[in-house]
N, C-alpha and C. Protein backbone atom coordinates (compact mmCIF):
# COMPACT_ATOMS: atom_id res chain seq x y z
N UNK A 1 34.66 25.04 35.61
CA UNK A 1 35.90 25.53 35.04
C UNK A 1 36.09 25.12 33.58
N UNK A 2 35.65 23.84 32.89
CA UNK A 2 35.59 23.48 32.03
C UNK A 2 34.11 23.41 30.92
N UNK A 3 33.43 24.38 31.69
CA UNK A 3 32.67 24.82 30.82
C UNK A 3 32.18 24.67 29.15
N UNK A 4 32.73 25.46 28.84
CA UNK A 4 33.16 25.68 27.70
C UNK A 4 33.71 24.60 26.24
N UNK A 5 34.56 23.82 27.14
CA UNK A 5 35.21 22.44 26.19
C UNK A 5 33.75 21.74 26.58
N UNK A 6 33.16 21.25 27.65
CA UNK A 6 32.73 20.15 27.69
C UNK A 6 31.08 20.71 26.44
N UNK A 7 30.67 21.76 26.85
CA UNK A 7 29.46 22.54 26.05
C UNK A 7 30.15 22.03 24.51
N UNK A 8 31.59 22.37 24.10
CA UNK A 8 31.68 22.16 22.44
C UNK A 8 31.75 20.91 22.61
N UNK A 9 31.90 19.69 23.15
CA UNK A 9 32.43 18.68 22.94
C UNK A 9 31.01 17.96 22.83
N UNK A 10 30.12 18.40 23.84
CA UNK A 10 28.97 17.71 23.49
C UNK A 10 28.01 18.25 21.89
N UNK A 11 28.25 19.16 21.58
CA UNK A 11 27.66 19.85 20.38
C UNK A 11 28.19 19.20 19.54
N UNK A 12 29.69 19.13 19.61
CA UNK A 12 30.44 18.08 18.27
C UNK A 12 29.67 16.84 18.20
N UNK A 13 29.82 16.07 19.64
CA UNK A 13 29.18 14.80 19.18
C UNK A 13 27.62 14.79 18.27
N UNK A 14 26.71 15.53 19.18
CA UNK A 14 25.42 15.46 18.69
C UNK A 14 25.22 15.70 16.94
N UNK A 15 26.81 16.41 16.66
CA UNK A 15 26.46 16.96 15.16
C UNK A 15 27.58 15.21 14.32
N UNK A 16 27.79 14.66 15.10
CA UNK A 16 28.36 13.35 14.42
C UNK A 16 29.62 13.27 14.49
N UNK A 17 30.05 14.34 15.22
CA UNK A 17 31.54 14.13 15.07
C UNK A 17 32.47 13.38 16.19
N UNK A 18 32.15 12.33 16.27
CA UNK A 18 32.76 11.74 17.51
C UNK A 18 34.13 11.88 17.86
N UNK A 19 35.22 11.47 16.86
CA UNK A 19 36.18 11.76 17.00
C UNK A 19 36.30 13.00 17.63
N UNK A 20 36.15 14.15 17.24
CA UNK A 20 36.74 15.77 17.75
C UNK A 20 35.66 15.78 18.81
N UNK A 21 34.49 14.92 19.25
CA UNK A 21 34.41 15.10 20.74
C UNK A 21 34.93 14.33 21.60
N UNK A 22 35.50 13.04 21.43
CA UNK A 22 36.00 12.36 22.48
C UNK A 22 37.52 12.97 22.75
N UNK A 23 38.32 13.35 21.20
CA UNK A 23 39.49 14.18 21.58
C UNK A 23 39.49 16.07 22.07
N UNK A 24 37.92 16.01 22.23
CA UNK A 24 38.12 17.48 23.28
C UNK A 24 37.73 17.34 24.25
N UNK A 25 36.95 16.08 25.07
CA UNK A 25 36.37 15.72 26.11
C UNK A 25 37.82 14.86 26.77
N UNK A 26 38.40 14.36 26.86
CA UNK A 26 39.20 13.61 27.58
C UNK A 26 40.21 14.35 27.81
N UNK A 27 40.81 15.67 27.42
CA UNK A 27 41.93 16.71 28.66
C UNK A 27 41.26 17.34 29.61
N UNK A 28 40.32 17.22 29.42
CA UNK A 28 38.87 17.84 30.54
C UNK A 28 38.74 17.21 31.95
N UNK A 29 38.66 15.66 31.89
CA UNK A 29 38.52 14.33 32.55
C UNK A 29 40.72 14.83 33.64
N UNK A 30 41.19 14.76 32.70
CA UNK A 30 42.69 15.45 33.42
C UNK A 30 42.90 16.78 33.68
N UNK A 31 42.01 17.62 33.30
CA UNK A 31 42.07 18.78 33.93
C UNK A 31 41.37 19.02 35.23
N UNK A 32 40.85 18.06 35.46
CA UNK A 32 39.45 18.25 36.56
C UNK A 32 40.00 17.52 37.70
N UNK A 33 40.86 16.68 37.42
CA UNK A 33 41.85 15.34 38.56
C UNK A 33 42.67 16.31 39.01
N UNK A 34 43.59 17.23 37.89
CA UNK A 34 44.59 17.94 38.54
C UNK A 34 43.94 19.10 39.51
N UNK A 35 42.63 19.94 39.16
CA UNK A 35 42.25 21.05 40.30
C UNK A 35 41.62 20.53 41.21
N UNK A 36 41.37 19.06 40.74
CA UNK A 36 41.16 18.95 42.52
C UNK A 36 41.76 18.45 43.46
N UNK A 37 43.39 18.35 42.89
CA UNK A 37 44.60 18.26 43.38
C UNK A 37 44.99 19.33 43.85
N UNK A 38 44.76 20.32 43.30
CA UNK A 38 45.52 21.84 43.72
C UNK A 38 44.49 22.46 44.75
N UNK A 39 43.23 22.17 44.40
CA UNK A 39 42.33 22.57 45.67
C UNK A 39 42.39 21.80 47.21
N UNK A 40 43.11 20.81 46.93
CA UNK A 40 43.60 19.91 48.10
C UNK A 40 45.07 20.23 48.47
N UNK A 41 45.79 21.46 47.72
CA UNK A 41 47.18 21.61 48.19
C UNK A 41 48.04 20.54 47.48
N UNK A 42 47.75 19.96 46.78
CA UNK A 42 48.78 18.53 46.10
C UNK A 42 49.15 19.26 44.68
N UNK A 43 50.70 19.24 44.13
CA UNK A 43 51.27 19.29 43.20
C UNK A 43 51.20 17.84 42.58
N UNK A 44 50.61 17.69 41.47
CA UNK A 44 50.62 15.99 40.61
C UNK A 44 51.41 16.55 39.68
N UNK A 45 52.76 17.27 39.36
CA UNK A 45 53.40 17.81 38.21
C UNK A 45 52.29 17.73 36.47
N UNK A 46 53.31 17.71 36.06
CA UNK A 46 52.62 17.86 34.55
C UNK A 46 52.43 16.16 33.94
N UNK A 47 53.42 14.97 34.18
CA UNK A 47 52.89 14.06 33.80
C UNK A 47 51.32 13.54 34.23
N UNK A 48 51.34 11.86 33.88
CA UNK A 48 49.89 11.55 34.02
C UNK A 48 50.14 10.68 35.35
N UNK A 49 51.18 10.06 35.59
CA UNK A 49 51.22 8.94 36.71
C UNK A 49 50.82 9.41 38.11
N UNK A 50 51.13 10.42 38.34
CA UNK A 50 50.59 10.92 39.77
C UNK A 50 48.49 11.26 39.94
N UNK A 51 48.05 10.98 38.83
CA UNK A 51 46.73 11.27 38.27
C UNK A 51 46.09 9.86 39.07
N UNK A 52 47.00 9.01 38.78
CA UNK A 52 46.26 7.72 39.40
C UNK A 52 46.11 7.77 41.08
N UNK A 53 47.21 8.31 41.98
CA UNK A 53 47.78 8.62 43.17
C UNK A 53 46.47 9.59 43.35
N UNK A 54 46.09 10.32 42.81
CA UNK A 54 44.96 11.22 43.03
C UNK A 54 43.86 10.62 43.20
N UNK A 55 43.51 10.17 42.64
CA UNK A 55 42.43 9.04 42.31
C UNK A 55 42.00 7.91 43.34
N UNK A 56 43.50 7.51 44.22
CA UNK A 56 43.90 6.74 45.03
C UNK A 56 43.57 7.23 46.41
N UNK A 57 43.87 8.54 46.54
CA UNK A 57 43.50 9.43 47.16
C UNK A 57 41.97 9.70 47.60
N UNK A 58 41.50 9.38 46.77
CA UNK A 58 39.47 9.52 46.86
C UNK A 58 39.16 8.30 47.66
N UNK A 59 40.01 7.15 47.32
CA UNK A 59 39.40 5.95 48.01
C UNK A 59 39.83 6.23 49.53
N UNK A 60 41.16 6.33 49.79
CA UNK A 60 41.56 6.71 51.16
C UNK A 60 40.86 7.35 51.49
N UNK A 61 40.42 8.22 51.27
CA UNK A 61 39.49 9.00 51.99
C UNK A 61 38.58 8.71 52.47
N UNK A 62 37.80 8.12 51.73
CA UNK A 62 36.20 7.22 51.91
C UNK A 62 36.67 6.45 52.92
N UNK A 63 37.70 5.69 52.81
CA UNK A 63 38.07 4.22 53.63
C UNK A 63 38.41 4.92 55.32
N UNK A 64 38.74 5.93 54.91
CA UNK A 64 39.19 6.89 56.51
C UNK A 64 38.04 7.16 57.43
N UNK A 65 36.83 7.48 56.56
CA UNK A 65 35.75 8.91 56.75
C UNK A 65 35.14 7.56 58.00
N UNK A 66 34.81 8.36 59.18
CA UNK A 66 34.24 7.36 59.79
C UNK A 66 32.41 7.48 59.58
N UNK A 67 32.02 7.67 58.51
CA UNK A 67 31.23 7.43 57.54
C UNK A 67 31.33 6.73 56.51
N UNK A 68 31.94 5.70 56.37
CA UNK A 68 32.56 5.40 55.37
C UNK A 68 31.24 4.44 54.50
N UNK A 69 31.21 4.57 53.51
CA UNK A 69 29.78 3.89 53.18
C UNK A 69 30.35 3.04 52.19
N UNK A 70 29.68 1.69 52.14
CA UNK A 70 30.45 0.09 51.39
C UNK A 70 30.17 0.69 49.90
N UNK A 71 29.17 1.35 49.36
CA UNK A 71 28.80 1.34 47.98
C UNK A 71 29.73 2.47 47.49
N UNK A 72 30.11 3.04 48.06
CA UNK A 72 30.52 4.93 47.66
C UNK A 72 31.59 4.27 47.61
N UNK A 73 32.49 3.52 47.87
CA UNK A 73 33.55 3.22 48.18
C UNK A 73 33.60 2.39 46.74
N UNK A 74 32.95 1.04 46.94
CA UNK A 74 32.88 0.61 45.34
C UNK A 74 33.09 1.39 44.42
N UNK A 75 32.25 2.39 43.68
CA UNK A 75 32.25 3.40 43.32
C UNK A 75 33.45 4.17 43.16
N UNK A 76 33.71 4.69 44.22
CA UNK A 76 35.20 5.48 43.60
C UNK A 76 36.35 4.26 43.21
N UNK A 77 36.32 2.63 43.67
CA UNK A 77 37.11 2.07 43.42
C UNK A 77 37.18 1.47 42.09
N UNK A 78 35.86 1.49 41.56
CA UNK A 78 35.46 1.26 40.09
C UNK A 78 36.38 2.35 39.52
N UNK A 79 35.97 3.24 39.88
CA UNK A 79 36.55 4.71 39.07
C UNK A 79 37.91 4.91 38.90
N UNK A 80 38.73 4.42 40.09
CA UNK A 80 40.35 4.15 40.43
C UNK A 80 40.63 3.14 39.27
N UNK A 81 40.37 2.26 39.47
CA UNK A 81 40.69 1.18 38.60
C UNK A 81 40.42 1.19 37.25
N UNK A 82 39.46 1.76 36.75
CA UNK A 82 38.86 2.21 35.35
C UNK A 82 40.41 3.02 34.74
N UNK A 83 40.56 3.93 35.52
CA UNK A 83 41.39 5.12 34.86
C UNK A 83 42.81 4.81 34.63
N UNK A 84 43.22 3.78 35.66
CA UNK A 84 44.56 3.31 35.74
C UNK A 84 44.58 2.13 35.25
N UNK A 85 43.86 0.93 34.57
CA UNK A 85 43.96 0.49 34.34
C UNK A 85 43.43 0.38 32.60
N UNK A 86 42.49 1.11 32.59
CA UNK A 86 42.26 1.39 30.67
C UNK A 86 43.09 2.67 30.39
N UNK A 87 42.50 3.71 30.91
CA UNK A 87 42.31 5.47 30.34
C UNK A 87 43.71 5.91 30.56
N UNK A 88 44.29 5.42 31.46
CA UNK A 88 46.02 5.20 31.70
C UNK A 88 47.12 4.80 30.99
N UNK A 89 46.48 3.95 31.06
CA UNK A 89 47.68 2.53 30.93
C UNK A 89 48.71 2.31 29.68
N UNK A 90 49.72 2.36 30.23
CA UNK A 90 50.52 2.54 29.15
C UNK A 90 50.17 1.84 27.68
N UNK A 91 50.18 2.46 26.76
CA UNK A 91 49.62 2.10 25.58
C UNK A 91 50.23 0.81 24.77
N UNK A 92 51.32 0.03 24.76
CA UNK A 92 51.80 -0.88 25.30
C UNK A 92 51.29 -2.07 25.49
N UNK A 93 50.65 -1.67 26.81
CA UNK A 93 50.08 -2.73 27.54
C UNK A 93 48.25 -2.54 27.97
N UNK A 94 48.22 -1.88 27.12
CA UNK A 94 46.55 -1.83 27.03
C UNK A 94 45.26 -3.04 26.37
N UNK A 95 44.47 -3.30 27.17
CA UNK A 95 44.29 -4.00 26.72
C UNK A 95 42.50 -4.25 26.61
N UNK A 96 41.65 -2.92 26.73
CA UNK A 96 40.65 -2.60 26.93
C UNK A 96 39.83 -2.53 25.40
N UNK A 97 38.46 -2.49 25.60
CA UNK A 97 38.30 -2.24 24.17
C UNK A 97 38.20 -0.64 23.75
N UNK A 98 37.58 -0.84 22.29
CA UNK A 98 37.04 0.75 21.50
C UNK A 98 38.49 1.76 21.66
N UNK A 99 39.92 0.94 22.01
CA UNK A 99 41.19 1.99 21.71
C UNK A 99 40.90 3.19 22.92
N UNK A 100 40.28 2.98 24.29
CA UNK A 100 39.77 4.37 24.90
C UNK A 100 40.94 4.40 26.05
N UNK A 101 42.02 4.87 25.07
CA UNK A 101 42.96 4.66 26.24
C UNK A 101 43.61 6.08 26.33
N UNK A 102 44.10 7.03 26.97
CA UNK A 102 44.55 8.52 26.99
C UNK A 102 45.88 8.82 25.72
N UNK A 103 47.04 7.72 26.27
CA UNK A 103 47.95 8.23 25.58
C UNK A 103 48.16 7.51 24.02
N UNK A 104 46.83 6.31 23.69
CA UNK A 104 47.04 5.96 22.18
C UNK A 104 46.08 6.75 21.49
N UNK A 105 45.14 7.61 22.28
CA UNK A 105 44.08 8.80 21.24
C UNK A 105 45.07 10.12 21.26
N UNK A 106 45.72 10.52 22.07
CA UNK A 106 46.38 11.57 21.88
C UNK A 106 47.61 11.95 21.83
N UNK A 107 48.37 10.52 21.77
CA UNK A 107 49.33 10.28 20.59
C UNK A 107 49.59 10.14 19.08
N UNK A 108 48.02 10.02 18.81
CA UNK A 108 48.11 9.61 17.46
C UNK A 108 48.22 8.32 17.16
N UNK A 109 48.28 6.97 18.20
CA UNK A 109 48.27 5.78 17.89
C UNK A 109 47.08 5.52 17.40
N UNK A 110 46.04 5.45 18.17
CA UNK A 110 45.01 4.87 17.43
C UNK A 110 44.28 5.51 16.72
N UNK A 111 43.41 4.50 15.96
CA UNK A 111 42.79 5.38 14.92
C UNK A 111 41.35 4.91 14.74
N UNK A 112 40.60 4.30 15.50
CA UNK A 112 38.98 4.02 15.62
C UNK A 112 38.51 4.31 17.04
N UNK A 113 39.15 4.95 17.93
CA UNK A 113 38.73 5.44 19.18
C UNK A 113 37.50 5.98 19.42
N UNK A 114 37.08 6.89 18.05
CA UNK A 114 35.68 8.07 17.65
C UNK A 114 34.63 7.07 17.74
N UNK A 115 34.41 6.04 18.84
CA UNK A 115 33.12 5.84 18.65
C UNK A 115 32.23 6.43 19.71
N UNK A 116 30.93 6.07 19.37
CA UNK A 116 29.76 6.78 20.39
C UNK A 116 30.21 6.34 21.68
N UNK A 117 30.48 5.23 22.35
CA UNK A 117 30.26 4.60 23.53
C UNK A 117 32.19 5.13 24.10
N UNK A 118 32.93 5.48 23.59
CA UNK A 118 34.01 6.52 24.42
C UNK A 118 33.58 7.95 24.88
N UNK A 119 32.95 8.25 23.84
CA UNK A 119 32.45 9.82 24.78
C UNK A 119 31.37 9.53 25.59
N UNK A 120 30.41 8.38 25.63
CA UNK A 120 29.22 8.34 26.56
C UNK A 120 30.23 8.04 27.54
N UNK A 121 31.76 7.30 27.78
CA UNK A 121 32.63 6.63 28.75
C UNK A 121 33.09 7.99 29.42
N UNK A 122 33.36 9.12 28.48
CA UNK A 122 34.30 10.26 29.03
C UNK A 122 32.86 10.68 29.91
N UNK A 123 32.02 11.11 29.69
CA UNK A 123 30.36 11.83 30.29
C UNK A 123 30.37 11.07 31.48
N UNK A 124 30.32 9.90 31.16
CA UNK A 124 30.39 9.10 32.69
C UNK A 124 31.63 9.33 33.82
N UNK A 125 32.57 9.67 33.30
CA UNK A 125 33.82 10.38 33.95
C UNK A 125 33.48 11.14 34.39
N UNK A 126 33.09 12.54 33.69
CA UNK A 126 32.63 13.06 34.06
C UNK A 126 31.78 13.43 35.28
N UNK A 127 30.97 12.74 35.39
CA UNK A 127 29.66 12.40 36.31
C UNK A 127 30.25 11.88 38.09
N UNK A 128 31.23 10.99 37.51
CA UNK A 128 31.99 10.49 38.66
C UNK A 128 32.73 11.41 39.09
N UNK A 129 33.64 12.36 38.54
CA UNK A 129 34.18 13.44 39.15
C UNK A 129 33.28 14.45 39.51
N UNK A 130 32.35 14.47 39.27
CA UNK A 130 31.49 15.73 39.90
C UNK A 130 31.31 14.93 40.96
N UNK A 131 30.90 13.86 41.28
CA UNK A 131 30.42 13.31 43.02
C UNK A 131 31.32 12.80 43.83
N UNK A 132 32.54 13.00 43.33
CA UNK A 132 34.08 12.72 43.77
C UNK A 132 33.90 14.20 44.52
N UNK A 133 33.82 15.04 43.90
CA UNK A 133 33.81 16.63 44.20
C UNK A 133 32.95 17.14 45.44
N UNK A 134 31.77 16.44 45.16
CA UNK A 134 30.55 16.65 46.17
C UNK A 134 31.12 15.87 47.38
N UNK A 135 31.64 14.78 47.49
CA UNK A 135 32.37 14.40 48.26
C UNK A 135 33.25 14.86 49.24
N UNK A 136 34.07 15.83 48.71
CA UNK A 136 35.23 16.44 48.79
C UNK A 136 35.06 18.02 49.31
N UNK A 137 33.54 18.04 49.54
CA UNK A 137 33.44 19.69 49.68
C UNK A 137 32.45 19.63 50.62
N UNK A 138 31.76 18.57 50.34
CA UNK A 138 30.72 18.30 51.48
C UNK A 138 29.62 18.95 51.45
N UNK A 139 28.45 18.57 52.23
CA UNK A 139 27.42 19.54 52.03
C UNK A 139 26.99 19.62 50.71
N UNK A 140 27.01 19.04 49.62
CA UNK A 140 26.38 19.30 48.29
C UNK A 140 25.51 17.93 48.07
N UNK A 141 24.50 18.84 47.75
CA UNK A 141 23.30 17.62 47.45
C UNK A 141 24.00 16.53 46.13
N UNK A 142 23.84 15.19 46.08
CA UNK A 142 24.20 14.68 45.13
C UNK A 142 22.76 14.42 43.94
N UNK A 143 21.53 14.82 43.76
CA UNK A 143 21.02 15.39 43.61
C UNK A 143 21.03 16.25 42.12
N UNK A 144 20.28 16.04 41.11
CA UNK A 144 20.65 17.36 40.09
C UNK A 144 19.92 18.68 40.92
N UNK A 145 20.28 19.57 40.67
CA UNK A 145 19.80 21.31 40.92
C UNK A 145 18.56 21.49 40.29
N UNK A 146 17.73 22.17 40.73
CA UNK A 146 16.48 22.87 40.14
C UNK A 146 16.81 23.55 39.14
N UNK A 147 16.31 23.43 37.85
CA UNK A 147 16.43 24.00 36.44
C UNK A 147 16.44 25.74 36.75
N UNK A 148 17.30 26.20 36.07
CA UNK A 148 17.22 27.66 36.30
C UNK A 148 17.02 28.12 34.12
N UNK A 149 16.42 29.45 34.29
CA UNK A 149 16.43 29.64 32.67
C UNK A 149 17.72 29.52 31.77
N UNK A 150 18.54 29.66 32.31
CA UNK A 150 19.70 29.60 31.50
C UNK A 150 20.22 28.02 31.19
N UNK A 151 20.03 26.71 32.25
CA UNK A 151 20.09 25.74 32.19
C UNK A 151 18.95 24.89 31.03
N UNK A 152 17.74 25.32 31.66
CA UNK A 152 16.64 24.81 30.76
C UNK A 152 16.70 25.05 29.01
N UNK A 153 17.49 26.41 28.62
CA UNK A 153 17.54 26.80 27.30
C UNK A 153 18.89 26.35 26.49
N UNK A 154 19.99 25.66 27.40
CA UNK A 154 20.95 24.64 27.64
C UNK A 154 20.03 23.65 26.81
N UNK A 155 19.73 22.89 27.81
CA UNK A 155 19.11 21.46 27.60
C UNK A 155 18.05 21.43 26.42
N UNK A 156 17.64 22.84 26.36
CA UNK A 156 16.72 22.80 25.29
C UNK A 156 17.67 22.35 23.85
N UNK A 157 18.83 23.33 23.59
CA UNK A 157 19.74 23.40 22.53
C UNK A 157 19.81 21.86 22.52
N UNK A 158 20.16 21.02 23.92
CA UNK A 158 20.82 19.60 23.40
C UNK A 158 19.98 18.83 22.62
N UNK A 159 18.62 19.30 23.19
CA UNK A 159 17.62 18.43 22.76
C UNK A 159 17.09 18.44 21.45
N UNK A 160 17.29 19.82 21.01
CA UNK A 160 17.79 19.84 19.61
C UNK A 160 18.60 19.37 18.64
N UNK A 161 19.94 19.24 19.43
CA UNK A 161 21.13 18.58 18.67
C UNK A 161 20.62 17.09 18.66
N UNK A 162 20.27 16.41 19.70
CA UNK A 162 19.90 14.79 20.06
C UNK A 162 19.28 14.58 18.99
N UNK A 163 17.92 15.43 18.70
CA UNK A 163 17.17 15.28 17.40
C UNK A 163 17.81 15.17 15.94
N UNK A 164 18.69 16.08 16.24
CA UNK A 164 19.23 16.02 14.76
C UNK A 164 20.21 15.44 14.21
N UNK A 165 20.86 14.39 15.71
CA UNK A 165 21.42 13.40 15.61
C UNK A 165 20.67 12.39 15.55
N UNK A 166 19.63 12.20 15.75
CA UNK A 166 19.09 10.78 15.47
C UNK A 166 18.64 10.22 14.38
N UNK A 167 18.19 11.97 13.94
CA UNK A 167 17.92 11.94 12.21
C UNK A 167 18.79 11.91 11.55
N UNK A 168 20.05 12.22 11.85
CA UNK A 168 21.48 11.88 10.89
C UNK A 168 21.76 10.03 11.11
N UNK A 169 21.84 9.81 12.13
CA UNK A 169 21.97 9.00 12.13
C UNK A 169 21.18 7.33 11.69
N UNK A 170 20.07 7.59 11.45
CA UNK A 170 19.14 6.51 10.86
C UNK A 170 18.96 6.21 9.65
């Protein structure tokens, strides 16, 4: 569904622009909590606090499943706690490093957030909500997919950009 942002957001970074990818990659990370709220029938309104309750929600689940597996569980509880306690947290009372907090990057509070290791943080979000998902739908290999041409010429482009970030960057 998010296609599109996450494709520019990674192109921004690779071309150096961290800032305008970590601030187009992180409504992505909340857009992806809320549909899989709505694909579960749950209204989380428009604020962020019910985002955590969602989140909260993944662990119950695991903790229910009479499959319940000790590591998967870690795992989403890392992920619970990550989000509500940095990527959350009232800005205030934040107290994480690199400023990677939701409402002081897109408030306009902070102002050194653009580093490399917040968008490798959002990607890893990322990553965790896709196997939150696989979770949640069942039956999906956790597993990457067999390269198809359109993927491979994907990865080709990144691998391009990677390059020409490394050479910018040295």
């Amino acid at each position: 569904d998010f296609a599109r942002q996450i494709d520019e957001s990674i192109r921004t970074y690779f071309c150096g622009y961290t800032f305008n990818a970590v601030t187009g990659l992180l409504p992505v990370v909340e857009g992806i909590i809320r549909k899989m709220a709505a694909g579960q029938n749950r209204d989380i309104g428009q604020g962020t606090k019910k985002l955590n309750e969602e989140l909260q929600t993944l662990v119950d689940r695991e903790l229910q499943s009479p499959a319940c597996y000790g590591e998967r569980l870690v795992v989403l509880e890392a992920f619970r706690d990550f989000v509500r306690d940095r990527l959350l947290q009232n800005t205030d009372r934040y107290v994480g490093l690199n400023e990677f907090n939701r409402h002081g990057i897109l408030h306009g509070i902070f102002e050194d957030f653009g580093q490399a290791i917040n968008f490798l943080r959002l990607i890893t979000l990322l990553d965790l909500l896709c196997f939150s998902i696989g979770l949640i739908k069942g039956g999906v290999s956790m597993f990457a997919p067999e390269p198809t041409p359109e993927s491979s010429k994907l990865a080709g482009i990144y691998a391009i950009l990677c390059s020409f970030h490394n050479n910018i960057s040295a």
